[in-house]
PDB file of N, CA and C in Angstrom:
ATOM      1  N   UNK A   1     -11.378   4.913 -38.090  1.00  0.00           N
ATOM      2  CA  UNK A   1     -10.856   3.653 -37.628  1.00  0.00           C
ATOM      3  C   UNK A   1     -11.890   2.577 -37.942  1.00  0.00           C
ATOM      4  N   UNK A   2     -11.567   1.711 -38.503  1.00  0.00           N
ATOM      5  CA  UNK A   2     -12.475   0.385 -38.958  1.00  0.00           C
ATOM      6  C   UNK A   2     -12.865   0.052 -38.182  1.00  0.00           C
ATOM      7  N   UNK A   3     -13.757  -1.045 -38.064  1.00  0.00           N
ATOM      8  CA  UNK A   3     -14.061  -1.953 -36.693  1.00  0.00           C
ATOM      9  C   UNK A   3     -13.161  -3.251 -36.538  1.00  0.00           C
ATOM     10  N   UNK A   4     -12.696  -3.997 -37.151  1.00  0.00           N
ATOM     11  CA  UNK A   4     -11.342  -4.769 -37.043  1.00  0.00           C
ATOM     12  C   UNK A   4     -10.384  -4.551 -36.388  1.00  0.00           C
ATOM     13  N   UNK A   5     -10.055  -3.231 -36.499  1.00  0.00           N
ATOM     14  CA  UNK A   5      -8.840  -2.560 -35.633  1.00  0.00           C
ATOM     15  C   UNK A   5      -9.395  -1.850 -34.157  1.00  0.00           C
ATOM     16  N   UNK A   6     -10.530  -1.901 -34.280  1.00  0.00           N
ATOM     17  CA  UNK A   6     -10.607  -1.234 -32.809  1.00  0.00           C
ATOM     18  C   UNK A   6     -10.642  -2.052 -31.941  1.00  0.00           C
ATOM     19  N   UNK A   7      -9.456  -1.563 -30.958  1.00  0.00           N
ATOM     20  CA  UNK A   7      -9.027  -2.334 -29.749  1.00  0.00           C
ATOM     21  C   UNK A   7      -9.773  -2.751 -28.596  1.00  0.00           C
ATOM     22  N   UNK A   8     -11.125  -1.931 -28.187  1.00  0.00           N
ATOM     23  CA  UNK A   8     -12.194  -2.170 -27.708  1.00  0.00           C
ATOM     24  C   UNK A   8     -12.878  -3.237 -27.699  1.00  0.00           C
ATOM     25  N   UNK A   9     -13.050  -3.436 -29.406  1.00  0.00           N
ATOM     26  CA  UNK A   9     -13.785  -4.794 -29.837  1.00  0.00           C
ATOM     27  C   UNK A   9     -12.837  -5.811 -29.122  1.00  0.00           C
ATOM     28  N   UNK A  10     -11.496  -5.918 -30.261  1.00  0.00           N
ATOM     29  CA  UNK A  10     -11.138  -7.413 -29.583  1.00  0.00           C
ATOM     30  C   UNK A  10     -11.170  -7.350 -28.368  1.00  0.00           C
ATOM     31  N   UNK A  11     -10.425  -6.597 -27.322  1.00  0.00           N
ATOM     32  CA  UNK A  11     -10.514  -6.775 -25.924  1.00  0.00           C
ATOM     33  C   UNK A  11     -12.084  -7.041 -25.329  1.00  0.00           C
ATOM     34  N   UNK A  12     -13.356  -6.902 -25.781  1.00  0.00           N
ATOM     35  CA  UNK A  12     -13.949  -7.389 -25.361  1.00  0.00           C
ATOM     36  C   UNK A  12     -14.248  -8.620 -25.589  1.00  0.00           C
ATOM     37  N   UNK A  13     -14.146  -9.038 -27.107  1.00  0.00           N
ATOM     38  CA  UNK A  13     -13.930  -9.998 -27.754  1.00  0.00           C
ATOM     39  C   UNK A  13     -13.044 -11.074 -26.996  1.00  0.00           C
ATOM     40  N   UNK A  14     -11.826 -10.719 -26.474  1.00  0.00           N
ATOM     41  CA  UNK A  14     -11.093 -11.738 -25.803  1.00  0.00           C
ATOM     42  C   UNK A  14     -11.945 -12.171 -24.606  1.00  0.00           C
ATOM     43  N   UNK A  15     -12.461 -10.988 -23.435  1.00  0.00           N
ATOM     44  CA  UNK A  15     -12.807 -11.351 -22.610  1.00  0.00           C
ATOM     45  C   UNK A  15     -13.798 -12.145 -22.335  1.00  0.00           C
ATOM     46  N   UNK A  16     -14.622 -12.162 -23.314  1.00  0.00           N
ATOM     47  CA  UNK A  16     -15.434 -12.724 -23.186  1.00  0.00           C
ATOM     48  C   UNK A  16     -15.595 -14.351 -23.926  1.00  0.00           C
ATOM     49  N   UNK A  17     -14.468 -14.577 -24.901  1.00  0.00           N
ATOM     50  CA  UNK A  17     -14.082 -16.142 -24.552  1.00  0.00           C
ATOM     51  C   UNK A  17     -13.320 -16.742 -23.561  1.00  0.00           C
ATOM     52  N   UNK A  18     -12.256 -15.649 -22.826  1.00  0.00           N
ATOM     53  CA  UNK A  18     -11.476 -15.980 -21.958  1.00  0.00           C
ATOM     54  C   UNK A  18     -12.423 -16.098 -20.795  1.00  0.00           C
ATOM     55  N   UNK A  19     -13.553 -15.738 -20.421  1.00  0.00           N
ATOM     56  CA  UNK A  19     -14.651 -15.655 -19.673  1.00  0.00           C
ATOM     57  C   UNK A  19     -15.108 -17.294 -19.592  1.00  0.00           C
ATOM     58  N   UNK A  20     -14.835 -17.991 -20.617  1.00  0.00           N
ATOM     59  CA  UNK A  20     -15.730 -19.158 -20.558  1.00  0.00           C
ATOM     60  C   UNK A  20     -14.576 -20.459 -20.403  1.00  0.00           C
ATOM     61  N   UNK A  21     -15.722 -21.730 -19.975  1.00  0.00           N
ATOM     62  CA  UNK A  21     -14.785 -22.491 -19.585  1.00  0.00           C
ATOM     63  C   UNK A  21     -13.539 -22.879 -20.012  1.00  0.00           C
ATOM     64  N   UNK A  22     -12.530 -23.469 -19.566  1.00  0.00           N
ATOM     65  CA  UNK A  22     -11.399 -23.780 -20.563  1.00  0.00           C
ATOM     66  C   UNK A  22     -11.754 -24.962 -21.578  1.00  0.00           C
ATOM     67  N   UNK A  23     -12.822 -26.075 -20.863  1.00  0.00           N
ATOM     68  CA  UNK A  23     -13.101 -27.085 -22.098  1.00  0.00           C
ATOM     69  C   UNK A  23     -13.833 -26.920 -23.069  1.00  0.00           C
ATOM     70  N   UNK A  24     -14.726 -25.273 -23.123  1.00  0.00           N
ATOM     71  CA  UNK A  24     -14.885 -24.988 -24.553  1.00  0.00           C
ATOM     72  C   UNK A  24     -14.069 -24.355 -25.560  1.00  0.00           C
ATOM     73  N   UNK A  25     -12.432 -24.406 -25.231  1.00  0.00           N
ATOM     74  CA  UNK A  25     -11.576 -23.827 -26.237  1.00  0.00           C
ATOM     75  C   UNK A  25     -11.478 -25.262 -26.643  1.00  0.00           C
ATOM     76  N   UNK A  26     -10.936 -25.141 -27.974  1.00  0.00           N
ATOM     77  CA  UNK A  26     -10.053 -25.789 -29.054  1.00  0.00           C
ATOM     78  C   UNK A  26      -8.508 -26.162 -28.429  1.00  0.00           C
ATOM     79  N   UNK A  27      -8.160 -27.000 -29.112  1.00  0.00           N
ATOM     80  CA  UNK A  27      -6.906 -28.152 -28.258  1.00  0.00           C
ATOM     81  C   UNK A  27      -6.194 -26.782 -28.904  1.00  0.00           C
ATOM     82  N   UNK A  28      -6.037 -26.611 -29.992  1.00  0.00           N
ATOM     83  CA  UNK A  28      -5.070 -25.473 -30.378  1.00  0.00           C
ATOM     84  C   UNK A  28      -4.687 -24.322 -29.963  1.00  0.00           C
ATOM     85  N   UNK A  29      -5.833 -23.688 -29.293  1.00  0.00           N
ATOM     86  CA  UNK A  29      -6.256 -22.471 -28.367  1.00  0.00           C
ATOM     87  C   UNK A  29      -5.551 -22.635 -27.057  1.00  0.00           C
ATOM     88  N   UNK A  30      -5.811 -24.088 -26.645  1.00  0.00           N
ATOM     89  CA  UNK A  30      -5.508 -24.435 -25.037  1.00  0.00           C
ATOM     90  C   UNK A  30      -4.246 -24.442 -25.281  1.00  0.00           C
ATOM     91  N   UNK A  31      -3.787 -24.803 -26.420  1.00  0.00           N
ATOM     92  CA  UNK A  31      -1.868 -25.055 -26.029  1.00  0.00           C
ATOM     93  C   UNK A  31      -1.401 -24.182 -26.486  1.00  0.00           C
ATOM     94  N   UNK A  32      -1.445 -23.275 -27.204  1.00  0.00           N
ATOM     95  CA  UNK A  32      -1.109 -21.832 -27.551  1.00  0.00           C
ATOM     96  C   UNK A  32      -1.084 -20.955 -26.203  1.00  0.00           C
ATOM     97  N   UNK A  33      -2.250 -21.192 -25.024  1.00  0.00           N
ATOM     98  CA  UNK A  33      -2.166 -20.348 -23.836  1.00  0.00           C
ATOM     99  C   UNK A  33      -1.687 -20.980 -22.928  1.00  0.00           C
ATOM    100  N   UNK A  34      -1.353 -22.079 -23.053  1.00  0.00           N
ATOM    101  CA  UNK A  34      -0.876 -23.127 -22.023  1.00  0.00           C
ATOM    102  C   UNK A  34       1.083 -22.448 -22.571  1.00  0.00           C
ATOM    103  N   UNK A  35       1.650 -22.472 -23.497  1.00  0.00           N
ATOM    104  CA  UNK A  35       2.693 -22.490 -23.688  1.00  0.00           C
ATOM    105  C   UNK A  35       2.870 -20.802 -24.066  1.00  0.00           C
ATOM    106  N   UNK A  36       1.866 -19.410 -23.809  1.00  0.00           N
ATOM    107  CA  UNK A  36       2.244 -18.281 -22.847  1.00  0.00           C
ATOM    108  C   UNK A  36       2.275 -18.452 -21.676  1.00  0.00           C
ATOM    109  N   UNK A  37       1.609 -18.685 -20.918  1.00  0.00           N
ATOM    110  CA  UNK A  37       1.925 -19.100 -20.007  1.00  0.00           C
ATOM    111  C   UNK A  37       3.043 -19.501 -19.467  1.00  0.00           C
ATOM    112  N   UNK A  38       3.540 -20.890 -20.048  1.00  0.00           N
ATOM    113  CA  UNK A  38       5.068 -21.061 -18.885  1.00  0.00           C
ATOM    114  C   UNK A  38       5.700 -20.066 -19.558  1.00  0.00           C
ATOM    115  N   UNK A  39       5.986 -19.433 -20.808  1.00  0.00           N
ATOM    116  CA  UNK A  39       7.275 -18.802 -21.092  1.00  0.00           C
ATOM    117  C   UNK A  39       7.135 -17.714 -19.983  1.00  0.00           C
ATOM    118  N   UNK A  40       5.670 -17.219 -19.616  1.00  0.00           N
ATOM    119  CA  UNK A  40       5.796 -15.453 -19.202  1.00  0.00           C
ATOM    120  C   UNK A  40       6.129 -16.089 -17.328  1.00  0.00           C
ATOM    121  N   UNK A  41       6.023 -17.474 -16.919  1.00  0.00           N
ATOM    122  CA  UNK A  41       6.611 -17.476 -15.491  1.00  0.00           C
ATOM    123  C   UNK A  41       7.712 -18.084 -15.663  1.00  0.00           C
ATOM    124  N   UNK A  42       8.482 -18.500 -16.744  1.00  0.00           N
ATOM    125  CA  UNK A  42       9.731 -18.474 -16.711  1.00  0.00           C
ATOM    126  C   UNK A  42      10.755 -17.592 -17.166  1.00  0.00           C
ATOM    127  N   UNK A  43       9.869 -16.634 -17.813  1.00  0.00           N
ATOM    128  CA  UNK A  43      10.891 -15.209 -17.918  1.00  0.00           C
ATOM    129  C   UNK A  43      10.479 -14.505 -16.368  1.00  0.00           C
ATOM    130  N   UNK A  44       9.916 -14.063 -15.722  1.00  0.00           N
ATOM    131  CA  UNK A  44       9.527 -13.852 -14.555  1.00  0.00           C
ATOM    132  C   UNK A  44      10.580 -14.552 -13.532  1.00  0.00           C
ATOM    133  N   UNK A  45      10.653 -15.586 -13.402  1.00  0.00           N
ATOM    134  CA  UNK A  45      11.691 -16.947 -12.737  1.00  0.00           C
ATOM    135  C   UNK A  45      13.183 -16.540 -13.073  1.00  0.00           C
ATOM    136  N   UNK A  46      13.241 -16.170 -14.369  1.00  0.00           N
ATOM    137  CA  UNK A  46      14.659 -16.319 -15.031  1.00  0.00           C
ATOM    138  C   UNK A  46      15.058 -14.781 -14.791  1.00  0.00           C
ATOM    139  N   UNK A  47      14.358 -14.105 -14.319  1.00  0.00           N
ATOM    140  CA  UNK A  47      14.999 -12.898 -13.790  1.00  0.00           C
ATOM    141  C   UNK A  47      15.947 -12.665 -12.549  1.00  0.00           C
ATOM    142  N   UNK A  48      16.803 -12.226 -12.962  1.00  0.00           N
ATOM    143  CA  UNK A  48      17.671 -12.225 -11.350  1.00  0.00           C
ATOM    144  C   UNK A  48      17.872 -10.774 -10.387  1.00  0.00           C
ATOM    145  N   UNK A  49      18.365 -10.889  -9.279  1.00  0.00           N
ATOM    146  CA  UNK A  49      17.822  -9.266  -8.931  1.00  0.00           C
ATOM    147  C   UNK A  49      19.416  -8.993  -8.807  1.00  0.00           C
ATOM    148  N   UNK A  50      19.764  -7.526  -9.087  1.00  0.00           N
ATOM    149  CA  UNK A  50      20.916  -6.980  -8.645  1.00  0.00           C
ATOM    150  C   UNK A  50      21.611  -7.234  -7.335  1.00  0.00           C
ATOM    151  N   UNK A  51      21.038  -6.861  -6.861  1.00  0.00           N
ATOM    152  CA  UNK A  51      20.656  -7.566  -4.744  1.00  0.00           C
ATOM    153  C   UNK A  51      21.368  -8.520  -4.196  1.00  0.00           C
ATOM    154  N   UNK A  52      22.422  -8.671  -3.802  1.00  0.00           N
ATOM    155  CA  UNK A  52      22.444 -10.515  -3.301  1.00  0.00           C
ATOM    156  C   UNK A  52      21.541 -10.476  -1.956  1.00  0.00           C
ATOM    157  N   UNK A  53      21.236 -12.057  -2.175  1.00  0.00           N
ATOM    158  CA  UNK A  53      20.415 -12.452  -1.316  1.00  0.00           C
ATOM    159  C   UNK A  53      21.066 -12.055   0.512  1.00  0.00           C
ATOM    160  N   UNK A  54      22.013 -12.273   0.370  1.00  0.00           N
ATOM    161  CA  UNK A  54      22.674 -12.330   1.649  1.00  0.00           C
ATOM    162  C   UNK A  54      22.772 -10.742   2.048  1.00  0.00           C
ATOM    163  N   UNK A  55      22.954 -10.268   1.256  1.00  0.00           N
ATOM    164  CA  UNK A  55      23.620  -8.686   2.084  1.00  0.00           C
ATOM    165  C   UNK A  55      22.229  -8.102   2.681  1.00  0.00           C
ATOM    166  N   UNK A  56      20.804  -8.681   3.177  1.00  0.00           N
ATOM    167  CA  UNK A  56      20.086  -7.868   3.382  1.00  0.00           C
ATOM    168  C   UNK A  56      19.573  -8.337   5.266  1.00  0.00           C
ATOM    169  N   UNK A  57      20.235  -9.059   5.653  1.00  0.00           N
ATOM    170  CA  UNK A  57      20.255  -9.469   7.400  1.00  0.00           C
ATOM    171  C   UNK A  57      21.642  -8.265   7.383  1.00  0.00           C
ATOM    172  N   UNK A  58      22.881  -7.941   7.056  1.00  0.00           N
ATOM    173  CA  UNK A  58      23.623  -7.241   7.880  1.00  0.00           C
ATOM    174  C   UNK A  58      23.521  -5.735   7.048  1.00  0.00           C
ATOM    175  N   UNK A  59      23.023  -5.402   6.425  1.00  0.00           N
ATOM    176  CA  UNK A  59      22.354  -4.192   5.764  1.00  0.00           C
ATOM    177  C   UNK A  59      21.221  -3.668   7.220  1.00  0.00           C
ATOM    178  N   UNK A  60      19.920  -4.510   7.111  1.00  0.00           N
ATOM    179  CA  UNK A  60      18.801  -4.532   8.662  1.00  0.00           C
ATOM    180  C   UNK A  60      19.982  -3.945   9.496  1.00  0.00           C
ATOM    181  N   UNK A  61      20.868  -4.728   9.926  1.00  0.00           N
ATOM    182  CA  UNK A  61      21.519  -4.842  11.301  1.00  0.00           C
ATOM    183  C   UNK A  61      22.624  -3.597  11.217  1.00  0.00           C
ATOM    184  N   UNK A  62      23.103  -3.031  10.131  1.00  0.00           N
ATOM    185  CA  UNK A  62      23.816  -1.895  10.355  1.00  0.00           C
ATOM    186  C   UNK A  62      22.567  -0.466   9.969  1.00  0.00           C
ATOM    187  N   UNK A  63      21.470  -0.646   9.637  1.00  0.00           N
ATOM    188  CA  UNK A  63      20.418   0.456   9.996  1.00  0.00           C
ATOM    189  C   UNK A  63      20.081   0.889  11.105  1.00  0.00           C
ATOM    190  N   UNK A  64      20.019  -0.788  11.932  1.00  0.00           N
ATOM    191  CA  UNK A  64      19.159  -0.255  13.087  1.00  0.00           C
ATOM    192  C   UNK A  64      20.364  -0.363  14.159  1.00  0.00           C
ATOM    193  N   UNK A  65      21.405  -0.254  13.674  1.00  0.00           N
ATOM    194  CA  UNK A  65      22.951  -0.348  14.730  1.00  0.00           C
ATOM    195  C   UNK A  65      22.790   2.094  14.364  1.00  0.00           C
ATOM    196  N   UNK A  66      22.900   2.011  13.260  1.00  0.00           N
ATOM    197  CA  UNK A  66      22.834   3.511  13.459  1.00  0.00           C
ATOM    198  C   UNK A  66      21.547   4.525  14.035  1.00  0.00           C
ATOM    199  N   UNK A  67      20.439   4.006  13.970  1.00  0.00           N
ATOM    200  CA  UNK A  67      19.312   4.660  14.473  1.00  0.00           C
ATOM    201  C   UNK A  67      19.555   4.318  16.177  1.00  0.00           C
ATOM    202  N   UNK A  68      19.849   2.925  16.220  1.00  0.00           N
ATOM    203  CA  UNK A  68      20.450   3.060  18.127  1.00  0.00           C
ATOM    204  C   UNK A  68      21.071   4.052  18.495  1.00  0.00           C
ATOM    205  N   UNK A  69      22.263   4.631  17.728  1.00  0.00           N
ATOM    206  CA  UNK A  69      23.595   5.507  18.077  1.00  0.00           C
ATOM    207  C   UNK A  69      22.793   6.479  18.128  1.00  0.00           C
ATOM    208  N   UNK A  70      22.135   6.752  17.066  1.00  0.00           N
ATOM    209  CA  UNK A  70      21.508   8.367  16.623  1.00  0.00           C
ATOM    210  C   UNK A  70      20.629   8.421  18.388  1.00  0.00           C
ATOM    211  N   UNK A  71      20.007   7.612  18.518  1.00  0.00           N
ATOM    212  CA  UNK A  71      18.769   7.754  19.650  1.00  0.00           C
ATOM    213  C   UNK A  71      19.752   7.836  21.072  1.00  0.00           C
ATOM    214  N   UNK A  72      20.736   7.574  20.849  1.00  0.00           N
ATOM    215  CA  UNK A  72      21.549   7.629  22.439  1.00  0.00           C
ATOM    216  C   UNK A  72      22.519   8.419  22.179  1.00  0.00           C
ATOM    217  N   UNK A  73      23.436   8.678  21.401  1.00  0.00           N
ATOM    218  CA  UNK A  73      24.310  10.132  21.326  1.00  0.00           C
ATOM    219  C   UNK A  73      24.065  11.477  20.740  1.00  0.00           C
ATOM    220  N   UNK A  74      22.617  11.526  19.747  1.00  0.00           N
ATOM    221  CA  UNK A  74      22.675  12.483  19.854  1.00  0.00           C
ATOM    222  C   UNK A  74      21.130  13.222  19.980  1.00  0.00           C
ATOM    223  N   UNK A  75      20.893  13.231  21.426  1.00  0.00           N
ATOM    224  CA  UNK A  75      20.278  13.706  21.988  1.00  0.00           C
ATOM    225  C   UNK A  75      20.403  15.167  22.490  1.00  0.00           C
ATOM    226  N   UNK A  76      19.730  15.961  21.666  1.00  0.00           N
ATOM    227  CA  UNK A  76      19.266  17.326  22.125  1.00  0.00           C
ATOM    228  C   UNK A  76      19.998  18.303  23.570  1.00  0.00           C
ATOM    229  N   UNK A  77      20.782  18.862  23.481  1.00  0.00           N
ATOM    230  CA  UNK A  77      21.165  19.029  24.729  1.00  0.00           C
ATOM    231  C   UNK A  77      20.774  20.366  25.566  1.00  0.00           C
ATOM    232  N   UNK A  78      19.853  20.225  26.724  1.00  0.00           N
ATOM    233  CA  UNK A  78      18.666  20.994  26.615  1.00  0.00           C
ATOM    234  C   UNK A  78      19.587  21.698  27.596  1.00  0.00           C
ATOM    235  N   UNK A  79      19.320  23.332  27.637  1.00  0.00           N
ATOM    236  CA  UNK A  79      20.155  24.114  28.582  1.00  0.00           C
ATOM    237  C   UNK A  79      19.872  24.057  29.778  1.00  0.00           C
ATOM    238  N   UNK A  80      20.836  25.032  30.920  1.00  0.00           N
ATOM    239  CA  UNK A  80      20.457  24.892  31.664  1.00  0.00           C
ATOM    240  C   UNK A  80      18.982  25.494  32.688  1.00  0.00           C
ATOM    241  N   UNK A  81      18.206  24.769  33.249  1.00  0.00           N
ATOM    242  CA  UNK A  81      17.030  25.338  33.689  1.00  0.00           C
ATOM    243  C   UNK A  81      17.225  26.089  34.818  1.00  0.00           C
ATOM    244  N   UNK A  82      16.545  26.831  35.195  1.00  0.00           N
ATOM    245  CA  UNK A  82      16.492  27.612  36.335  1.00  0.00           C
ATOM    246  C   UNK A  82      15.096  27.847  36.771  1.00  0.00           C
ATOM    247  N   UNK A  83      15.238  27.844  38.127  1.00  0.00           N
ATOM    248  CA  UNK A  83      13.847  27.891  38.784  1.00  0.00           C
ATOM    249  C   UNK A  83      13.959  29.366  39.483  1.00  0.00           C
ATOM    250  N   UNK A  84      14.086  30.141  38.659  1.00  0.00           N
ATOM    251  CA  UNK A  84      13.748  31.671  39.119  1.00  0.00           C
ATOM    252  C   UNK A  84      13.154  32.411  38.462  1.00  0.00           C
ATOM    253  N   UNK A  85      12.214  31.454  38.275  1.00  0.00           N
ATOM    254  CA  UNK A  85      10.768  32.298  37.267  1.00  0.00           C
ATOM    255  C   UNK A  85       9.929  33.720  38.315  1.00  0.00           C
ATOM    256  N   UNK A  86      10.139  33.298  39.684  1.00  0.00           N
ATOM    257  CA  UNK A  86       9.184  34.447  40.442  1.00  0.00           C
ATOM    258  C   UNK A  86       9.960  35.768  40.710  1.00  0.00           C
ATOM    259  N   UNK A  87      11.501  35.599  40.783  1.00  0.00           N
ATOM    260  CA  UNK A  87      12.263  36.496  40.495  1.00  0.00           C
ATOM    261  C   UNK A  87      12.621  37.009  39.391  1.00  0.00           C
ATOM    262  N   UNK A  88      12.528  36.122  38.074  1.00  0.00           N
ATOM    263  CA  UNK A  88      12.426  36.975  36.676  1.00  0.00           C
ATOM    264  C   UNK A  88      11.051  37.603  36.562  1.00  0.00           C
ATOM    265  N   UNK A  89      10.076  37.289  36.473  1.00  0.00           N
ATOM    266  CA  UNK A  89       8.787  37.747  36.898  1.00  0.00           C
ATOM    267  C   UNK A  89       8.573  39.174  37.660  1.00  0.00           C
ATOM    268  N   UNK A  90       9.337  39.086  38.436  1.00  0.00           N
ATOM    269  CA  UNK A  90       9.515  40.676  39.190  1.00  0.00           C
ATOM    270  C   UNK A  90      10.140  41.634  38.700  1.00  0.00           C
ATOM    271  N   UNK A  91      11.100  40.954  38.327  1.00  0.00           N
ATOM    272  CA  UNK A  91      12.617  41.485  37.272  1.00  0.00           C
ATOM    273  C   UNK A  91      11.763  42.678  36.414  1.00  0.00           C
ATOM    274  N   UNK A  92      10.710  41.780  35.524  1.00  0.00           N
ATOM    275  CA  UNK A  92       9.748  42.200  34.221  1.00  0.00           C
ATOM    276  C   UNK A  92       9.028  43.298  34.631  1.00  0.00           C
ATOM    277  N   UNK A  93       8.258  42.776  36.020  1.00  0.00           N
ATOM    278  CA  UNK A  93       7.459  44.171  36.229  1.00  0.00           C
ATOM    279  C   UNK A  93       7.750  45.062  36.695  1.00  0.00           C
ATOM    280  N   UNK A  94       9.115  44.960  37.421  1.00  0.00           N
ATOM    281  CA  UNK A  94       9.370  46.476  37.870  1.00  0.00           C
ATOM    282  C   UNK A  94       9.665  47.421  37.407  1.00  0.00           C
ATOM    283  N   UNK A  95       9.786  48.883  37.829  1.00  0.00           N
ATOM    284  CA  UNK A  95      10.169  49.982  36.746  1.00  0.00           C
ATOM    285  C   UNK A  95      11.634  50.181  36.896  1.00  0.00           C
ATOM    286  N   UNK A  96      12.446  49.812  37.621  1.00  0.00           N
ATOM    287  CA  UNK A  96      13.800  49.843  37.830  1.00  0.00           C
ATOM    288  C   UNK A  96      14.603  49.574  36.474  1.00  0.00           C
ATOM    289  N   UNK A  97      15.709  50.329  36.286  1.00  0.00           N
ATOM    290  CA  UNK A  97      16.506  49.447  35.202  1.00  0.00           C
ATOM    291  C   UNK A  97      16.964  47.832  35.342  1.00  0.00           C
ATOM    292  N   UNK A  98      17.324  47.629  34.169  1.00  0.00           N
ATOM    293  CA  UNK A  98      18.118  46.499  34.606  1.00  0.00           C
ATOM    294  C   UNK A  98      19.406  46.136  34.611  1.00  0.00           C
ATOM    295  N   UNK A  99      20.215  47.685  35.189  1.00  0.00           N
ATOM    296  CA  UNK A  99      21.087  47.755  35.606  1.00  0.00           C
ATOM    297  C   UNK A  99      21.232  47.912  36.837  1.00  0.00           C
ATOM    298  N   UNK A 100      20.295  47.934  37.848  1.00  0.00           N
ATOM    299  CA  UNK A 100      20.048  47.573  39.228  1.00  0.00           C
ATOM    300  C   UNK A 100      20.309  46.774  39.416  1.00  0.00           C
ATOM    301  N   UNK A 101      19.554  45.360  38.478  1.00  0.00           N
ATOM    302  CA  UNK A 101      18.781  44.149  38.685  1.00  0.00           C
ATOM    303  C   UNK A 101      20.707  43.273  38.819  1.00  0.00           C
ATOM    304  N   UNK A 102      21.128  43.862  37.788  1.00  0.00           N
ATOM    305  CA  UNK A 102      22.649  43.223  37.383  1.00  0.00           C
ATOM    306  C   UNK A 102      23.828  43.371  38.616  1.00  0.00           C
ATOM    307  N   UNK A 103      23.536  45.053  38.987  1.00  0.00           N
ATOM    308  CA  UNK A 103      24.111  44.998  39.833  1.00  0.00           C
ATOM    309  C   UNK A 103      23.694  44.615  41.367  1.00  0.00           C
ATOM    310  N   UNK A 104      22.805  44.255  41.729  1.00  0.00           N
ATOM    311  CA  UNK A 104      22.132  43.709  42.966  1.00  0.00           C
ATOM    312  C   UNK A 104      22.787  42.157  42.348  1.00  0.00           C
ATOM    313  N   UNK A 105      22.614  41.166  41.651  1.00  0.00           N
ATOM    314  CA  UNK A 105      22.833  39.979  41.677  1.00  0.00           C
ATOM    315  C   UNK A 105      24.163  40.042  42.318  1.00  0.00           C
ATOM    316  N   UNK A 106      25.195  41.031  41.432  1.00  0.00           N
ATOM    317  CA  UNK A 106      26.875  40.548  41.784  1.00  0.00           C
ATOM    318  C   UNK A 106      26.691  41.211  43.246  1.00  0.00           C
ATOM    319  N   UNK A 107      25.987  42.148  43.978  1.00  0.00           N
ATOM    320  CA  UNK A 107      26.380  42.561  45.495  1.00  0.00           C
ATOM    321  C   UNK A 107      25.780  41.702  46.150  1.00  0.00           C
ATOM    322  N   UNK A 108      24.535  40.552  45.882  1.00  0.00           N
ATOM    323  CA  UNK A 108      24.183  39.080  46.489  1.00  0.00           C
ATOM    324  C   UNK A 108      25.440  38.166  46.524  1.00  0.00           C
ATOM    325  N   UNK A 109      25.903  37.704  45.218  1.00  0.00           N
ATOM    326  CA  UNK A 109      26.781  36.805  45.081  1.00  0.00           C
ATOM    327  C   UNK A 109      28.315  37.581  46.202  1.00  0.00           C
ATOM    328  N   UNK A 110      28.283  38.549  46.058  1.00  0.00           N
ATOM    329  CA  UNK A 110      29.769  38.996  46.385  1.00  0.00           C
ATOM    330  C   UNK A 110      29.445  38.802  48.367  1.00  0.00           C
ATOM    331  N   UNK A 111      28.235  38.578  48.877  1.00  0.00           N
ATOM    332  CA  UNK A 111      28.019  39.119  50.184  1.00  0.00           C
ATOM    333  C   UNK A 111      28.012  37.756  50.665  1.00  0.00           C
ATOM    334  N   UNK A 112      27.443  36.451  49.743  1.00  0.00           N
ATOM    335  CA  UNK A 112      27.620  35.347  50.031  1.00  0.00           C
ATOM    336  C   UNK A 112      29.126  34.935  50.007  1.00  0.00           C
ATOM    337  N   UNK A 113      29.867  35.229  49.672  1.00  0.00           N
ATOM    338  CA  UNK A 113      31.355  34.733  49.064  1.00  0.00           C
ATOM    339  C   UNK A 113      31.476  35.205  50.749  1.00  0.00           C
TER     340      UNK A 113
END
């Protein structure tokens, strides 16, 4: 690769006039970058977005209309608890079957009735 063509050079080459003030360029230089310039912020400008401007307040407002719903209907529906941990607990350690255990509950329930 020559030294003309290596991209290294000029890019340093640029930077380092682009480095220096603008009133030591040439009127020719200045309006050559003066007129990249507007074209590249009026192609930038002259771009339009797919998007309309408007659809993005009721777009917001039907996101956070469904994350409300989600957070209040569908909530986890936790079973039911029971506070007979000291009687399951016993349940565990005893050596009895737990066909005792089954049938003692229904001769409780049946003695309360």
């Amino acid at each position: 690769m020559s030294e003309e063509n290596d991209p290294h050079k000029s890019l340093d080459f640029s930077r380092q006039h682009l480095k220096s003030d603008e009133n030591e360029l040439d009127a020719d230089t200045r309006n050559k970058l003066m007129q990249i310039r507007h074209r590249a912020l009026e192609s930038s400008l002259g771009r339009k977005s797919n998007f309309p401007n408007w659809a993005t307040l009721p777009i917001i407002a039907f996101v956070t209309a469904l994350i409300f719903i989600a957070l209040i209907y569908l909530k986890p529906n936790p079973g039911p608890q029971t506070v007979n941990s000291l009687e399951d607990l016993e349940i565990l350690i005893s050596n009895d079957p737990i066909d005792f255990f089954e049938n003692l509950e229904f001769l409780q329930k049946w003695k309360n009735q």
